[in-house]
Protein backbone atom coordinates (compact mmCIF):
# COMPACT_ATOMS: atom_id res chain seq x y z
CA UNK A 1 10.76 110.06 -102.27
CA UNK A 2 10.89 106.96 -100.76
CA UNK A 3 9.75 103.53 -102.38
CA UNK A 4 6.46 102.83 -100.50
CA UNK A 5 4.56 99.43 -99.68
CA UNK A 6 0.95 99.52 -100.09
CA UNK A 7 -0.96 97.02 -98.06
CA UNK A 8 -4.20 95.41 -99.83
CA UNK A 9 -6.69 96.49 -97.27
CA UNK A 10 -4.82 99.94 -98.84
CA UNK A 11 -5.69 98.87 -101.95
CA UNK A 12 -9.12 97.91 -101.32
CA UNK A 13 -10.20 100.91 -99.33
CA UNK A 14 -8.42 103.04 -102.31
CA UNK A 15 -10.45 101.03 -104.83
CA UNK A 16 -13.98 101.68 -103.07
CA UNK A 17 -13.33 105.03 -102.95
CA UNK A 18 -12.86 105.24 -106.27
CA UNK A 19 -15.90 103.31 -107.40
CA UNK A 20 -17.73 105.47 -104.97
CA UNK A 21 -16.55 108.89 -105.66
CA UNK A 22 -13.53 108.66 -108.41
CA UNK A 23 -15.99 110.56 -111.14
CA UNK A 24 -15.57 113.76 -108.62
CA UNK A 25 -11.42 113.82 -109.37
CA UNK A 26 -9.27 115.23 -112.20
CA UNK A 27 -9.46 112.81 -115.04
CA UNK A 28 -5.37 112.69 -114.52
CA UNK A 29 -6.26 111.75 -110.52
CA UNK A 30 -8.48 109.44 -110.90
CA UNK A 31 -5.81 107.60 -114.20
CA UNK A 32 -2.69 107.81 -111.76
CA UNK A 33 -4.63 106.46 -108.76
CA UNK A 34 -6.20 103.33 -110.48
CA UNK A 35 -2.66 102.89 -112.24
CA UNK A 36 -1.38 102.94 -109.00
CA UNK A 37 -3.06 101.15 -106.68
CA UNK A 38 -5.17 98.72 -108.93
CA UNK A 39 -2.50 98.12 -111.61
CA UNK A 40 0.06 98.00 -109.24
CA UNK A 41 2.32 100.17 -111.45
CA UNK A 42 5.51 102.33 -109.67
CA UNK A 43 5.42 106.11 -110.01
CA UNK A 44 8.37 105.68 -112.04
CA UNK A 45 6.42 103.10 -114.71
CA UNK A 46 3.54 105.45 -114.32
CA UNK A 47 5.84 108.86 -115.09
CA UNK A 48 7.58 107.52 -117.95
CA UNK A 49 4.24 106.26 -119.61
CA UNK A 50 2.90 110.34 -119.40
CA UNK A 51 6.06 111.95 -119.93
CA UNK A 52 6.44 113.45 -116.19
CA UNK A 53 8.04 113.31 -113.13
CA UNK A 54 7.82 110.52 -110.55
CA UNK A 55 7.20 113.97 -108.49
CA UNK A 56 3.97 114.88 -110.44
CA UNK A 57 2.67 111.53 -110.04
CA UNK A 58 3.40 111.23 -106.81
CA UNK A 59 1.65 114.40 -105.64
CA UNK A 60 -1.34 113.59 -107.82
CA UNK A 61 -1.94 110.43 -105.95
CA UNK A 62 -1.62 112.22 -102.61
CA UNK A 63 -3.57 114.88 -103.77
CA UNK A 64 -6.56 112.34 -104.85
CA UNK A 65 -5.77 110.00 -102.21
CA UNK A 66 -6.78 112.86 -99.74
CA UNK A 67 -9.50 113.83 -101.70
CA UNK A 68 -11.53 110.78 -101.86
CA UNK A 69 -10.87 110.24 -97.84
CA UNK A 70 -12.75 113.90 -97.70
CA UNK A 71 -15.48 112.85 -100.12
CA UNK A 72 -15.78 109.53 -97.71
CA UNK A 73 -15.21 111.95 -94.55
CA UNK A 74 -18.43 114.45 -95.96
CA UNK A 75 -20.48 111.62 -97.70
CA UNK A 76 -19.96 108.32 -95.96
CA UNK A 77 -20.46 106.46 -98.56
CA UNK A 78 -18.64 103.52 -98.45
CA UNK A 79 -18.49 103.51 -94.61
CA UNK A 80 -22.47 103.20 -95.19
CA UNK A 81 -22.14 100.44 -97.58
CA UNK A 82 -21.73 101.38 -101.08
CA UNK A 83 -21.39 97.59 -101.70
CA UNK A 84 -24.64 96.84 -100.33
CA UNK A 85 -26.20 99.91 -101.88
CA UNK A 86 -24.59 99.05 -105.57
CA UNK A 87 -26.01 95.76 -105.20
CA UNK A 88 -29.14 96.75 -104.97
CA UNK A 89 -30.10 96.98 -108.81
CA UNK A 90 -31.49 100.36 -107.90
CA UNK A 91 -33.50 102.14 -110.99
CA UNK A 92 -31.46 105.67 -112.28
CA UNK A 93 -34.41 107.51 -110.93
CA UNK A 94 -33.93 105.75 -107.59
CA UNK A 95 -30.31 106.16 -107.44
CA UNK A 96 -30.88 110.22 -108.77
CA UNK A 97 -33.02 110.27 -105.57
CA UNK A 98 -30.25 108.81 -103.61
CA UNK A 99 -27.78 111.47 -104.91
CA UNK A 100 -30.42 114.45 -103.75
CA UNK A 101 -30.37 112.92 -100.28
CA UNK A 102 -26.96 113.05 -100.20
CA UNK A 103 -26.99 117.01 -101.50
CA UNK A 104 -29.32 117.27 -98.87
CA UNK A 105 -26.78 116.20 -96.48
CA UNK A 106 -24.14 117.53 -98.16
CA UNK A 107 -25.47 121.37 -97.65
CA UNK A 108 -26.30 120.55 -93.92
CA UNK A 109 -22.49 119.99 -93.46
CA UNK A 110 -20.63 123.07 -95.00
CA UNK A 111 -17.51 122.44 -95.91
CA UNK A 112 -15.15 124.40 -97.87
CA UNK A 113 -16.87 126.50 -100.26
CA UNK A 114 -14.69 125.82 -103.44
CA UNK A 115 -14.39 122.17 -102.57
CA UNK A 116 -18.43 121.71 -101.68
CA UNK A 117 -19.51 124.02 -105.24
CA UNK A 118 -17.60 121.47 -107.60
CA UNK A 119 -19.31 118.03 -105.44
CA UNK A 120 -22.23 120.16 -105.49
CA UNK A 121 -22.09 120.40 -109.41
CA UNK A 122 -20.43 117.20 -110.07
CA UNK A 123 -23.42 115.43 -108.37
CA UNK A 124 -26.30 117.34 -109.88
CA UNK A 125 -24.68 116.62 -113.24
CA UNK A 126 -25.08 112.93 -112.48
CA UNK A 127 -28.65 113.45 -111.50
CA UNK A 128 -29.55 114.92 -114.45
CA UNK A 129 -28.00 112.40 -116.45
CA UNK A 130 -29.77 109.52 -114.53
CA UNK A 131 -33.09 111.45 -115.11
CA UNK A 132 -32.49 112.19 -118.80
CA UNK A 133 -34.57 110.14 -121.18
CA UNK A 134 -32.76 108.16 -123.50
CA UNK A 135 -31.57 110.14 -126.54
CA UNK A 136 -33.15 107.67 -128.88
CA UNK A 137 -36.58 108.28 -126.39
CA UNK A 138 -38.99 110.17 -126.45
CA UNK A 139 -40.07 112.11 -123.34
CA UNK A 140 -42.76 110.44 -121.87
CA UNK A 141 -45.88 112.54 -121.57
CA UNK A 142 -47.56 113.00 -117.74
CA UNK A 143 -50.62 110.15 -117.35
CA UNK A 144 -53.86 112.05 -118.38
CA UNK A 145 -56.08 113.25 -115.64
CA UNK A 146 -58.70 110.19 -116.04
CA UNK A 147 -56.77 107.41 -117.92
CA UNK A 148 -58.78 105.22 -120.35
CA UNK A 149 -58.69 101.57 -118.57
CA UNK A 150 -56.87 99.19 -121.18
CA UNK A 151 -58.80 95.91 -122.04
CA UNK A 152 -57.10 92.71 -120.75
CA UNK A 153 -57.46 89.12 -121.35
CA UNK A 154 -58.46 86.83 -118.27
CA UNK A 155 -58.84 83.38 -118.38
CA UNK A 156 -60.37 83.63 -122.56
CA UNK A 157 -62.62 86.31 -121.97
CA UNK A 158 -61.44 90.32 -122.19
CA UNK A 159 -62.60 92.26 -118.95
CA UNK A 160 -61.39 96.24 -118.67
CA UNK A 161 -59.20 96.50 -114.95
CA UNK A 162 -61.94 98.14 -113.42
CA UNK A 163 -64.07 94.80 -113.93
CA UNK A 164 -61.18 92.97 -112.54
């Protein structure tokens, strides 16, 4: 195993892929990757830290490397700029939206099967979790059929909205 240069458009592309899709790896993929190409640590530094072989690291990185180019491949979402999208503020429920469009897609491309369930599940669990309430909330109830209008003040005097 040879030592190996990384270039920093390397490390860049490696690092939006990871912002973009590094929940979807192995907790030990996605730790070896950032220690890799973010911390800029050796697979030797990296091995002796976890007690395995420069081996074992190395084919973890490869391994996660190649899957976040598929995720990118399927999903596109850093090619469609998950910058620009991340920058948006979005709400969770507008982001959980997002995330069904992208199942949408998602099922419209097959894919391998094994590969496709765990995005598959590994994206509806974010969904859910960006829909949950709060655990310290309450659910919010649905709006009643015909909502009481809620007295506001204008200008000193107090006018209902449908006065407004």
């Amino acid at each position: 195993m040879a030592s190996q240069v990384v270039t920093a458009e390397k490390r860049y592309r490696i690092s939006l892929l990871l912002d973009a899709y590094g929940e979807l790896l192995t907790d030990k993929q996605r730790t070896f990757l950032r220690h890799y190409f973010e911390e800029d640590l050796s697979f030797g530094e990296i091995a002796r830290e976890y007690g395995v072989s420069r081996q074992a690291i190395f084919d973890s990185v490869k391994h996660g490397e190649e899957s976040l180019e598929h995720f990118e491949q399927v999903l596109g979402l850093v090619r469609g700029g998950w910058n620009a999208w991340t920058a948006q503020n979005l709400s969770p429920r507008a982001v959980a939206q997002r995330l069904e469009e992208v199942l949408h897609l998602l099922n419209g491309h097959g894919g391998s099967p094994a590969g496709h369930d765990a995005l598959e599940q590994a994206l509806r669990a974010v969904i859910r979790e960006l829909t949950a309430p709060p655990a310290d909330e309450e659910p919010v109830p649905p709006p009643a059929s015909s909502p009481t209008p809620v007295p506001m003040t204008v200008a000193g005097s107090t006018q209902s909205p449908m006065e407004q």
